[in-house]
Protein backbone atom coordinates (compact mmCIF):
# COMPACT_ATOMS: atom_id res chain seq x y z
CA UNK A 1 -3.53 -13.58 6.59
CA UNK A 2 -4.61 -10.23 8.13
CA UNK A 3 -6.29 -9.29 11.28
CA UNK A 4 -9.47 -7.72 9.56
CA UNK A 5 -12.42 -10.10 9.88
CA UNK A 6 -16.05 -10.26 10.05
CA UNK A 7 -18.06 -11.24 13.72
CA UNK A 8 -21.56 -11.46 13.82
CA UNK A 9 -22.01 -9.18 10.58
CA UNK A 10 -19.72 -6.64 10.92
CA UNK A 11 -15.82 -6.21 10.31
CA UNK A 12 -13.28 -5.63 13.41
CA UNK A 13 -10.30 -4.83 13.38
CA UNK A 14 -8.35 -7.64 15.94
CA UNK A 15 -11.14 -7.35 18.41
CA UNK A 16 -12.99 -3.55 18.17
CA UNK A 17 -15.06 -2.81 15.36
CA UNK A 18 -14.23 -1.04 12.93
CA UNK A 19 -17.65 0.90 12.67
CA UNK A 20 -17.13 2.27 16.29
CA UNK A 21 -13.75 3.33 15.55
CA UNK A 22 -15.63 5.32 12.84
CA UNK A 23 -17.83 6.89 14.89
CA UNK A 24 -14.78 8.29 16.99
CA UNK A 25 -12.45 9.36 14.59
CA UNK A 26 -14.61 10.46 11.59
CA UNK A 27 -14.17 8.91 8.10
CA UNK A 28 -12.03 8.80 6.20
CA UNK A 29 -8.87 7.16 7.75
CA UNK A 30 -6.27 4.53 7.91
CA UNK A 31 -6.44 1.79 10.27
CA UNK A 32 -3.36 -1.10 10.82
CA UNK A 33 -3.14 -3.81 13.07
CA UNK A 34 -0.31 -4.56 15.43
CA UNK A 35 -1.05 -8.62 15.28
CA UNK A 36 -0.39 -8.60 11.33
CA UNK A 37 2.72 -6.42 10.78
CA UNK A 38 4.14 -8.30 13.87
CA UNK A 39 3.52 -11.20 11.86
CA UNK A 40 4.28 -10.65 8.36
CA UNK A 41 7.25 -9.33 9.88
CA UNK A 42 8.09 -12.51 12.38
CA UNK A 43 7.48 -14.66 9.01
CA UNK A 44 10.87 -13.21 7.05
CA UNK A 45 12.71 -13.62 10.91
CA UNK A 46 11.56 -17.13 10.60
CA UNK A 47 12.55 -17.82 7.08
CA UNK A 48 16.61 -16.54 7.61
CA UNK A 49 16.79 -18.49 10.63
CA UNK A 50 19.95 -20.07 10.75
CA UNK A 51 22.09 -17.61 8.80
CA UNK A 52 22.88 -14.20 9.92
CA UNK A 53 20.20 -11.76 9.15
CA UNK A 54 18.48 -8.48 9.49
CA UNK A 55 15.23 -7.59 8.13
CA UNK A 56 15.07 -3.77 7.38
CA UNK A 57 11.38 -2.62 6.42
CA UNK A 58 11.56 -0.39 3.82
CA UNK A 59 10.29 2.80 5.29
CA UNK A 60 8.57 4.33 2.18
CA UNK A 61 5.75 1.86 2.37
CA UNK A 62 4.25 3.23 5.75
CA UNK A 63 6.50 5.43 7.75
CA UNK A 64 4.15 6.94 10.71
CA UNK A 65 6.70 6.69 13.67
CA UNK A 66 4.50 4.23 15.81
CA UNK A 67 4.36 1.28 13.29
CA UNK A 68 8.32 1.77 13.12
CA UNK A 69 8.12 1.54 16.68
CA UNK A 70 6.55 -1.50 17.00
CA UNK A 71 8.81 -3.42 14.01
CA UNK A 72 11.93 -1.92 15.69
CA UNK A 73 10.84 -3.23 19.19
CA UNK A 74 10.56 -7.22 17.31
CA UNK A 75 14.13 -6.33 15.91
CA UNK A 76 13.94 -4.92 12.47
CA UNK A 77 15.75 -3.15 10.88
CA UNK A 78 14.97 0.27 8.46
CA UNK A 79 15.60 0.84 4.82
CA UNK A 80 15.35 4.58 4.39
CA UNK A 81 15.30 6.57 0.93
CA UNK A 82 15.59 10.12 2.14
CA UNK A 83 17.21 12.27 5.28
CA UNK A 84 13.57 12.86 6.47
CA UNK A 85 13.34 9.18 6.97
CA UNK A 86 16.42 8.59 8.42
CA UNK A 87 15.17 11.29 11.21
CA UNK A 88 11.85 9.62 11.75
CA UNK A 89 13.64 6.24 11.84
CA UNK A 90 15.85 7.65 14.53
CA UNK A 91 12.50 9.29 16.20
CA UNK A 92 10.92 5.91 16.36
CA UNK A 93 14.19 5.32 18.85
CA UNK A 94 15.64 3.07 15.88
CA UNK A 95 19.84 2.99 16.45
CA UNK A 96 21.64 3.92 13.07
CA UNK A 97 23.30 0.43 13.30
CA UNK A 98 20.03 -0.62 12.07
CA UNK A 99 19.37 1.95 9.17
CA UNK A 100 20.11 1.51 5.88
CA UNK A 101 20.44 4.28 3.09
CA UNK A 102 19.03 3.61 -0.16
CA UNK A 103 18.40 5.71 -3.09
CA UNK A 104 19.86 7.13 -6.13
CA UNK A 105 19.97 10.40 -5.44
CA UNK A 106 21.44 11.00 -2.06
CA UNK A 107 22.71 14.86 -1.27
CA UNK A 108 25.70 15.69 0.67
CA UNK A 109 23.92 16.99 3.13
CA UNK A 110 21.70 13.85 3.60
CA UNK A 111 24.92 11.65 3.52
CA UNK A 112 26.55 14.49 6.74
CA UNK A 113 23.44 14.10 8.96
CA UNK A 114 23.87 9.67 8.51
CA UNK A 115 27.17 10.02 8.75
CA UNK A 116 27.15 12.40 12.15
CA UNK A 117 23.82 10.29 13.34
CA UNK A 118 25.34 6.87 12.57
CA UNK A 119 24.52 4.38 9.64
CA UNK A 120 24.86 0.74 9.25
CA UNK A 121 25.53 0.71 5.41
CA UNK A 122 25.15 3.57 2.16
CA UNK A 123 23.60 1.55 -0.74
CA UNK A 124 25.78 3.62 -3.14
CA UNK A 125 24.11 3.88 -7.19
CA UNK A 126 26.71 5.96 -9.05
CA UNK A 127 30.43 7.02 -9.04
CA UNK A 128 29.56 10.38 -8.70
CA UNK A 129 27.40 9.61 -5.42
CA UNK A 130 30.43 7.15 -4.26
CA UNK A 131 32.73 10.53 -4.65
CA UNK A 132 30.33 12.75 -2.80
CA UNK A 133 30.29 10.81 -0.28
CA UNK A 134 33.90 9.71 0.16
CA UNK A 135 34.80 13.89 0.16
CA UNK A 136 31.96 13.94 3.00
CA UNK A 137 33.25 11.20 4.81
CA UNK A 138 36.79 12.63 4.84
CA UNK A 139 35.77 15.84 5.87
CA UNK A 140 33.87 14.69 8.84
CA UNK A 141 37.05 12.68 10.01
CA UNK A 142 34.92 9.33 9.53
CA UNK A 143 34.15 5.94 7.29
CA UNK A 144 31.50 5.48 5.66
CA UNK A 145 30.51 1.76 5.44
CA UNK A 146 29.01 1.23 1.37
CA UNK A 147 27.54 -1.60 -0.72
CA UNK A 148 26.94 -0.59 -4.34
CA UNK A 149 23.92 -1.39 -5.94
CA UNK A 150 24.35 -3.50 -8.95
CA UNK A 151 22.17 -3.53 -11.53
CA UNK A 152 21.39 -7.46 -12.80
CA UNK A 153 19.61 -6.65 -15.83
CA UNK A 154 16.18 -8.58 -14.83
CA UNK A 155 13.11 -8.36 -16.26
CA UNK A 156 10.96 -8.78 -12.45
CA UNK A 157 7.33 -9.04 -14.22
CA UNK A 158 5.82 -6.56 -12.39
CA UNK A 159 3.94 -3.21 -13.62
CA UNK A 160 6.71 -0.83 -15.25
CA UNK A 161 5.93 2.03 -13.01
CA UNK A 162 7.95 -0.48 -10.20
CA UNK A 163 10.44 -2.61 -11.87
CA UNK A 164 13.54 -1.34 -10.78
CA UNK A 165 15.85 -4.14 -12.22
CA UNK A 166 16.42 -3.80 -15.63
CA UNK A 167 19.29 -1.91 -17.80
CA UNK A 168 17.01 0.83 -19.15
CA UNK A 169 15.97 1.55 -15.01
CA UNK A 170 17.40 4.81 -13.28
CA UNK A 171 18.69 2.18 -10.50
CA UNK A 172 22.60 0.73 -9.60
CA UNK A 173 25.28 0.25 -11.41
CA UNK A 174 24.83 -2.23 -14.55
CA UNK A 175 26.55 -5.39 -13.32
CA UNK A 176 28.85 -5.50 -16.02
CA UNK A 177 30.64 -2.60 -14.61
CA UNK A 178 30.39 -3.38 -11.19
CA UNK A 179 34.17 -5.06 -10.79
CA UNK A 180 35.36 -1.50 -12.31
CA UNK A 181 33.37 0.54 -9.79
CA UNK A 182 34.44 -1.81 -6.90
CA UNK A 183 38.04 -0.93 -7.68
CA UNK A 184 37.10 3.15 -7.85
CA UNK A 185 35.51 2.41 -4.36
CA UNK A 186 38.53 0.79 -3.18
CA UNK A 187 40.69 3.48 -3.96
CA UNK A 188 38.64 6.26 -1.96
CA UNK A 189 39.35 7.55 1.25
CA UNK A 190 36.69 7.82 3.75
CA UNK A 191 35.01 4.78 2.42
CA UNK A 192 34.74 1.01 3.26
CA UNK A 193 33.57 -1.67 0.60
CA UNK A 194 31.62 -3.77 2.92
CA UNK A 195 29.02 -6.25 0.49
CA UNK A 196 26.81 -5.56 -2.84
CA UNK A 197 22.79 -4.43 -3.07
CA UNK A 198 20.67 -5.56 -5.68
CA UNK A 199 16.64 -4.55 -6.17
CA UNK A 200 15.19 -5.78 -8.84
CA UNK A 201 11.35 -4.54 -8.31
CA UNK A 202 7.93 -4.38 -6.32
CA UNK A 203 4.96 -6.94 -5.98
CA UNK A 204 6.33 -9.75 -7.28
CA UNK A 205 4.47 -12.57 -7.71
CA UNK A 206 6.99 -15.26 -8.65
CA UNK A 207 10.38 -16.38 -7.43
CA UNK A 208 12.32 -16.76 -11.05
CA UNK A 209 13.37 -13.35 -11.32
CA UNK A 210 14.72 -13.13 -7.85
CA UNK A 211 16.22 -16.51 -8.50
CA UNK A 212 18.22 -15.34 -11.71
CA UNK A 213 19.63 -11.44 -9.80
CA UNK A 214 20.76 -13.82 -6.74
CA UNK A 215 22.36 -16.11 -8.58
CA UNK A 216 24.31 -13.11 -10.31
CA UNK A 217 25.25 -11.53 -7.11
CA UNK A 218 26.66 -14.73 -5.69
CA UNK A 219 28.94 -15.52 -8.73
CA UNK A 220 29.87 -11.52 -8.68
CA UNK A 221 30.59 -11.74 -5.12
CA UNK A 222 33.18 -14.93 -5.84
CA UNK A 223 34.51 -12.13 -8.68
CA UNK A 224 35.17 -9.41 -5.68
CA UNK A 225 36.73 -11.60 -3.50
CA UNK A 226 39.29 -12.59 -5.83
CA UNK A 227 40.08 -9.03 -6.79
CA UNK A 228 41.09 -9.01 -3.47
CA UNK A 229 37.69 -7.06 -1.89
CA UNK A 230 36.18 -8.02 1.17
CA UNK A 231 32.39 -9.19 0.86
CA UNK A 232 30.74 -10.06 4.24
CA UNK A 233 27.03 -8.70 3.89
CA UNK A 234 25.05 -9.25 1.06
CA UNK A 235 21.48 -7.06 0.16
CA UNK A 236 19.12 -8.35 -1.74
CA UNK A 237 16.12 -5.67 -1.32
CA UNK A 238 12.31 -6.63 -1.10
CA UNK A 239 9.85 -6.94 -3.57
CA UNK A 240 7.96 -9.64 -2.43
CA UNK A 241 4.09 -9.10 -3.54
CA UNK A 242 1.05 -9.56 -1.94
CA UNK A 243 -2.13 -10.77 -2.36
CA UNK A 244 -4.51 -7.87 -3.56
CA UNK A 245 -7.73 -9.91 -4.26
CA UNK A 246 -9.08 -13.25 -3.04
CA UNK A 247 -8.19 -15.28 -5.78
CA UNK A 248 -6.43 -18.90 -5.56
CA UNK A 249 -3.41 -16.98 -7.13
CA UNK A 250 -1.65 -16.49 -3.97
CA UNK A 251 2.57 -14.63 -4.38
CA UNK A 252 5.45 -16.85 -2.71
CA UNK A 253 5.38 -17.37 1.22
CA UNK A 254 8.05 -15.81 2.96
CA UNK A 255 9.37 -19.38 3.48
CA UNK A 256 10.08 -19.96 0.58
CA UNK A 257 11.94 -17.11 -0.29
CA UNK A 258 13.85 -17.28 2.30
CA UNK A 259 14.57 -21.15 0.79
CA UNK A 260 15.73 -19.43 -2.26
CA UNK A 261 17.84 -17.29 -0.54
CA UNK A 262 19.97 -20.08 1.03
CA UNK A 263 19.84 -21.93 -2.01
CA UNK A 264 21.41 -18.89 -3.93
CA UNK A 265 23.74 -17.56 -1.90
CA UNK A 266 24.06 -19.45 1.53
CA UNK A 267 27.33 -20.69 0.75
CA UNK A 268 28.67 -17.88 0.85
CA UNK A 269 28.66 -16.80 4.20
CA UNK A 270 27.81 -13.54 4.29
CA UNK A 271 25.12 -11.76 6.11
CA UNK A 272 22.39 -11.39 4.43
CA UNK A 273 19.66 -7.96 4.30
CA UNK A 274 16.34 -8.17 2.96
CA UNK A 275 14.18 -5.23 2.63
CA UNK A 276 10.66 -6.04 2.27
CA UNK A 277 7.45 -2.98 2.71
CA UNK A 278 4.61 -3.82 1.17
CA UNK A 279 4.69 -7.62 2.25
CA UNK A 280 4.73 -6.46 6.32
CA UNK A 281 2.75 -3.51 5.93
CA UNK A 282 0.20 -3.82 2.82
CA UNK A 283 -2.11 -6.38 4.43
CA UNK A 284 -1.92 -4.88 7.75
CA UNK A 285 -4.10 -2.01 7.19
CA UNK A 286 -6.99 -1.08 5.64
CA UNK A 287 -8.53 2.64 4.90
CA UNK A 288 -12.35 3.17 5.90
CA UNK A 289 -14.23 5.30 3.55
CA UNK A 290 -18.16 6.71 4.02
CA UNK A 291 -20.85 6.23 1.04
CA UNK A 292 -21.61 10.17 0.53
CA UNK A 293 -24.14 9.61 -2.53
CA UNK A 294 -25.31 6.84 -4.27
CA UNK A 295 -25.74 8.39 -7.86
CA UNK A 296 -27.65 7.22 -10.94
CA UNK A 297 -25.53 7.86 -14.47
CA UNK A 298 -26.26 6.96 -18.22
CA UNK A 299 -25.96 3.60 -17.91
CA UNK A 300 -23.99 3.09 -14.40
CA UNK A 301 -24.32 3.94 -11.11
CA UNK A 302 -21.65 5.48 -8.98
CA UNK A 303 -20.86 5.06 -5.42
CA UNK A 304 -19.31 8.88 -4.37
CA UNK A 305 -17.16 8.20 -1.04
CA UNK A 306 -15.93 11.18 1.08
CA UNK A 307 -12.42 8.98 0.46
CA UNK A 308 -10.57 10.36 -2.22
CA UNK A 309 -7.36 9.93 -4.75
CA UNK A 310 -5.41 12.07 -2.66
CA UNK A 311 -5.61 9.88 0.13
CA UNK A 312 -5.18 6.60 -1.87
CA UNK A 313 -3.33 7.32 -5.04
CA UNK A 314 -2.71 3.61 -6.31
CA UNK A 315 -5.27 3.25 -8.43
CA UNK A 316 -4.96 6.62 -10.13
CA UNK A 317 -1.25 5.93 -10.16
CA UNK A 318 -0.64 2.74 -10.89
CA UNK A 319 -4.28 1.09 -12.26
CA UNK A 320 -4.41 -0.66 -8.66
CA UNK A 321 -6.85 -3.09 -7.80
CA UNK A 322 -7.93 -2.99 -3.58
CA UNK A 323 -10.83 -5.19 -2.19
CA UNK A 324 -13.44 -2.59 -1.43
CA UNK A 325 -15.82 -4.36 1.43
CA UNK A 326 -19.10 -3.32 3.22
CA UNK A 327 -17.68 -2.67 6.86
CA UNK A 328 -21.94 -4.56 7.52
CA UNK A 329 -21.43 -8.12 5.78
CA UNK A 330 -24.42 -8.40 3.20
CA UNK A 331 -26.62 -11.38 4.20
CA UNK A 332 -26.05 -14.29 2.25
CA UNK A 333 -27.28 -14.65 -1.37
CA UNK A 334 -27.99 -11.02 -1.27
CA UNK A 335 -28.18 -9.42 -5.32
CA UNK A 336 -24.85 -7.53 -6.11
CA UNK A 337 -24.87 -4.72 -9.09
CA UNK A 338 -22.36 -2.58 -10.71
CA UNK A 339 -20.90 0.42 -9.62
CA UNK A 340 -17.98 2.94 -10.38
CA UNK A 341 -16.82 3.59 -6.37
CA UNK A 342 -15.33 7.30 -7.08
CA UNK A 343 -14.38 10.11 -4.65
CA UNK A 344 -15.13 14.10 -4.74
CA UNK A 345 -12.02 15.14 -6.16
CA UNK A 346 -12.32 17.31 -9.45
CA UNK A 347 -10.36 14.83 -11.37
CA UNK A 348 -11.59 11.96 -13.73
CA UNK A 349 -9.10 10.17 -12.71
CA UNK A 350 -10.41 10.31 -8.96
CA UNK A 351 -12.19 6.53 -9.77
CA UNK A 352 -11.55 3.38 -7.47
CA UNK A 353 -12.94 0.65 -9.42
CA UNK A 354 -15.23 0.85 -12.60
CA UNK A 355 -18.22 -1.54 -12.99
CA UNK A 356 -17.04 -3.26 -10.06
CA UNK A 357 -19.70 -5.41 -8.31
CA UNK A 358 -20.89 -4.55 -5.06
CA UNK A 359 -23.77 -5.34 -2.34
CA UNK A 360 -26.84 -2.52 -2.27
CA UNK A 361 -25.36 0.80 -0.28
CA UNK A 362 -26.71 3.77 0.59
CA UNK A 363 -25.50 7.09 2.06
CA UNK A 364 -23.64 7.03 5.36
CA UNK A 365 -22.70 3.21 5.14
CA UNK A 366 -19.23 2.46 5.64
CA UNK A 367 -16.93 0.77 3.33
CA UNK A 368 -13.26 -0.83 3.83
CA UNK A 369 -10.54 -0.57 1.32
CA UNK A 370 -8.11 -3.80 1.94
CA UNK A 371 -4.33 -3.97 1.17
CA UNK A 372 -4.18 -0.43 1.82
CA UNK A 373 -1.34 -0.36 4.64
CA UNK A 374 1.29 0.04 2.00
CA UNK A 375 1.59 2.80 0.04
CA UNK A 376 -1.39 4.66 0.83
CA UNK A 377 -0.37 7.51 3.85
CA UNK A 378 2.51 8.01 2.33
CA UNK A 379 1.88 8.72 -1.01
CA UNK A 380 -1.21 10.74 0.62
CA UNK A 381 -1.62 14.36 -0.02
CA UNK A 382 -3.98 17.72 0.71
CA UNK A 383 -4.74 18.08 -3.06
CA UNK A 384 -7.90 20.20 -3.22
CA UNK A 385 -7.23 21.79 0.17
CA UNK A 386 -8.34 18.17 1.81
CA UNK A 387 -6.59 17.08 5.49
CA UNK A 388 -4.66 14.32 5.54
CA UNK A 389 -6.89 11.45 6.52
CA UNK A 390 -6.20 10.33 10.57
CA UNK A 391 -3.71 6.72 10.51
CA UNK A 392 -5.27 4.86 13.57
CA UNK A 393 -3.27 1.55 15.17
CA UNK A 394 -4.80 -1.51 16.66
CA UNK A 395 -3.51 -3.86 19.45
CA UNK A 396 -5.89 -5.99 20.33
CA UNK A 397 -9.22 -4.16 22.25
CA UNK A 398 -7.45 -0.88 21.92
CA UNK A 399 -6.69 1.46 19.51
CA UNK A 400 -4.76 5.21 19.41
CA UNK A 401 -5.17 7.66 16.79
CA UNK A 402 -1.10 8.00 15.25
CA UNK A 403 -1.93 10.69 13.22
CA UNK A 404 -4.62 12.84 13.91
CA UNK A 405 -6.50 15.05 11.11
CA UNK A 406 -5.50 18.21 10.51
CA UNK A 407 -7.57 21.04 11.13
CA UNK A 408 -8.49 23.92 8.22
CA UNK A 409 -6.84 26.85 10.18
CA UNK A 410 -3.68 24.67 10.33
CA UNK A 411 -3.69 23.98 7.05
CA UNK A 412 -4.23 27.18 6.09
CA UNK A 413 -1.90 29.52 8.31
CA UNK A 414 0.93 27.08 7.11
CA UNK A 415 0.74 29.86 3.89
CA UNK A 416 2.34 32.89 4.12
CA UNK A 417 1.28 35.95 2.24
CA UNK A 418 4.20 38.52 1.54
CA UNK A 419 3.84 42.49 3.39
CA UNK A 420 4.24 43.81 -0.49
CA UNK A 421 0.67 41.46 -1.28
């Protein structure tokens, strides 16, 4: 469910329109909605209730500081992948008891400014990290609190491009050497073995693979505890998928992952981390695009928005499908024809949806690209000297621009041309 619904003919976002917040911020842009990530969010809460629990959103789905804000302020947690993350995280007013530290490639210097800034947990991927970080601990006179990331060898179904799980992936340590690297961990000063992290993958759309890496964590964590470690907090990642089109083929509920979860590993009393994104964040926002041209082709037609694949990469990236709506509902029964909805970028590759079927439009109408919240500003860029697009929030009848549009000049004087040019 998502917050973006048409009244009388024309799509709001909660309760303003979304072609008068248009008309004041200038297309293209992101817009989210405070009602759904509160409630994608409350929904994984819900489904832990009973066992002890934090939700971390994983910042590298949407990280603008006032959507961090809002989750942090209903009690989530953050996964973060990089030190500039961690800093916006602590920004939002987030405490590092509530940040997590993920990725496989964490620098000394990223692991100093956690360590100095406080952490709850380093989601270690390789002996070589777990030494960096152990000298870096030591040095700074502190511990640093670890899980390692194991590696369950599953296949999660999902496009290659995000599977994350399996023993040809860049991710954790395979599972079959995780007692091994447990015992190096043990052995290290500066460091405290606290739990184990598994992530096996984005968008998933079924529960079995989750199923079969939980069920290896739990009998690994009976393993640990025998060789004498202490396991208290388990995390199992995110991953969940969402629902890009408006099929009957609907992903899991939150409830019932968070059945599995207790099912899998709720006897063994540990406290338990998810870390879902896209799931909070992808249905929550939307990005509004303008018709520039229509344009007649050899044998197609193209719709040419003044939205672009630098400001929503997926489907260049990853052959991603997004919803692409009229922000005016066609009338009923209205005749539909093909089009290829492109942007102005000077790439082929710059091409939404091919042939897809769409309502009459004409220059200056508006269209709305759902399932867009995650993903999209973030992976955004100013290829071909283009601003980043605005990121607008909802709550309700009001709505503040989070990130406004750069101008030219300041993308521009950013440059600097040497005295010798």
């Amino acid at each position: 469910m998502d917050h973006f619904l048409y009244r009388d003919g024309v799509l709001y976002a909660e309760d303003i329109p979304v072609s008068e917040i248009a008309a004041k911020v200038g297309t293209p842009f992101y817009l989210y909605s405070s009602a759904t990530l509160l409630r994608h969010f409350t929904l994984f809460d819900d489904a832990l209730d009973g066992m002890p629990h934090l939700v971390c959103f994983a910042m590298k789905s949407a990280s603008n500081q006032a959507i961090l804000k809002l989750l942090a302020d209903a009690g989530a947690g953050m996964d973060v992948v990089s030190g500039g993350e961690y800093m916006r995280a602590k920004a939002a007013g987030v405490p590092g008891d509530k940040i997590v530290f993920s990725g496989i490639g964490k620098t000394a210097d990223e692991m100093r400014l956690a360590l100095e800034g406080g952490i709850r947990q380093f989601n270690v991927e390789s002996e070589p990290e777990m030494q960096v970080l152990s000298a870096v601990a030591t040095q700074l006179g502190k511990t640093a609190p670890i899980t390692v990331r194991v590696n369950p060898d599953v296949d999660a179904k999902t496009h290659a491009k995000i599977a994350t799980g399996r023993k040809e992936d860049k991710f954790g340590i395979p599972i079959a050497r995780a007692r091994d690297v447990y015992a190096l961990a043990a052995s290290l000063p500066g460091l405290k073995v606290i739990g184990i992290d598994v992530h096996i993958g984005s968008q998933l759309t079924e529960l079995a693979p989750f199923e079969a890496a939980y069920q290896k964590v739990a009998e690994l964590t009976e393993q640990l505890r025998a060789d004498g470690h202490e396991i208290t907090r388990l995390d199992l990642g995110g991953g969940l998928g969402i629902p890009y089109t408006r099929s009957n083929e609907a992903p899991p509920l939150p409830t019932e992952y968070g059945a599995l979860i207790k099912n899998t590993v709720g006897h063994l009393g540990c406290e338990i981390e998810i870390e879902p994104g896209r799931l909070i964040s992808g249905n929550a926002g939307i990005m509004v695009s303008k018709v520039i041209y229509v344009k007649s082709g050899e044998g197609r037609d193209f719709l040419i928005l003044d939205g672009a694949m630098n400001d929503l990469i997926r489907p260049a990236m990853y052959e991603a499908y997004h919803d692409i709506i009229p922000v005016i509902e066609p009338a009923p029964g209205v005749d539909q024809q093909p089009y290829d909805i492109v942007g102005p970028v000077c790439e082929s590759g710059d091409t939404f949806a091919k042939q897809r079927d769409m309502p009459p439009l004409k220059a200056d109408d508006l269209v709305a690209f759902r399932s867009a919240g995650a993903y999209g500003a973030v992976m955004s860029s100013e290829y071909n000297t283009r601003p980043l697009i605005p990121e607008v929030l909802v709550q309700g009848d009001q709505f503040a621009v989070i990130r406004p549009r750069p101008t030219f000049d300041e993308m521009i004087n950013r440059d600097t041309i040497p005295e010798w040019l």
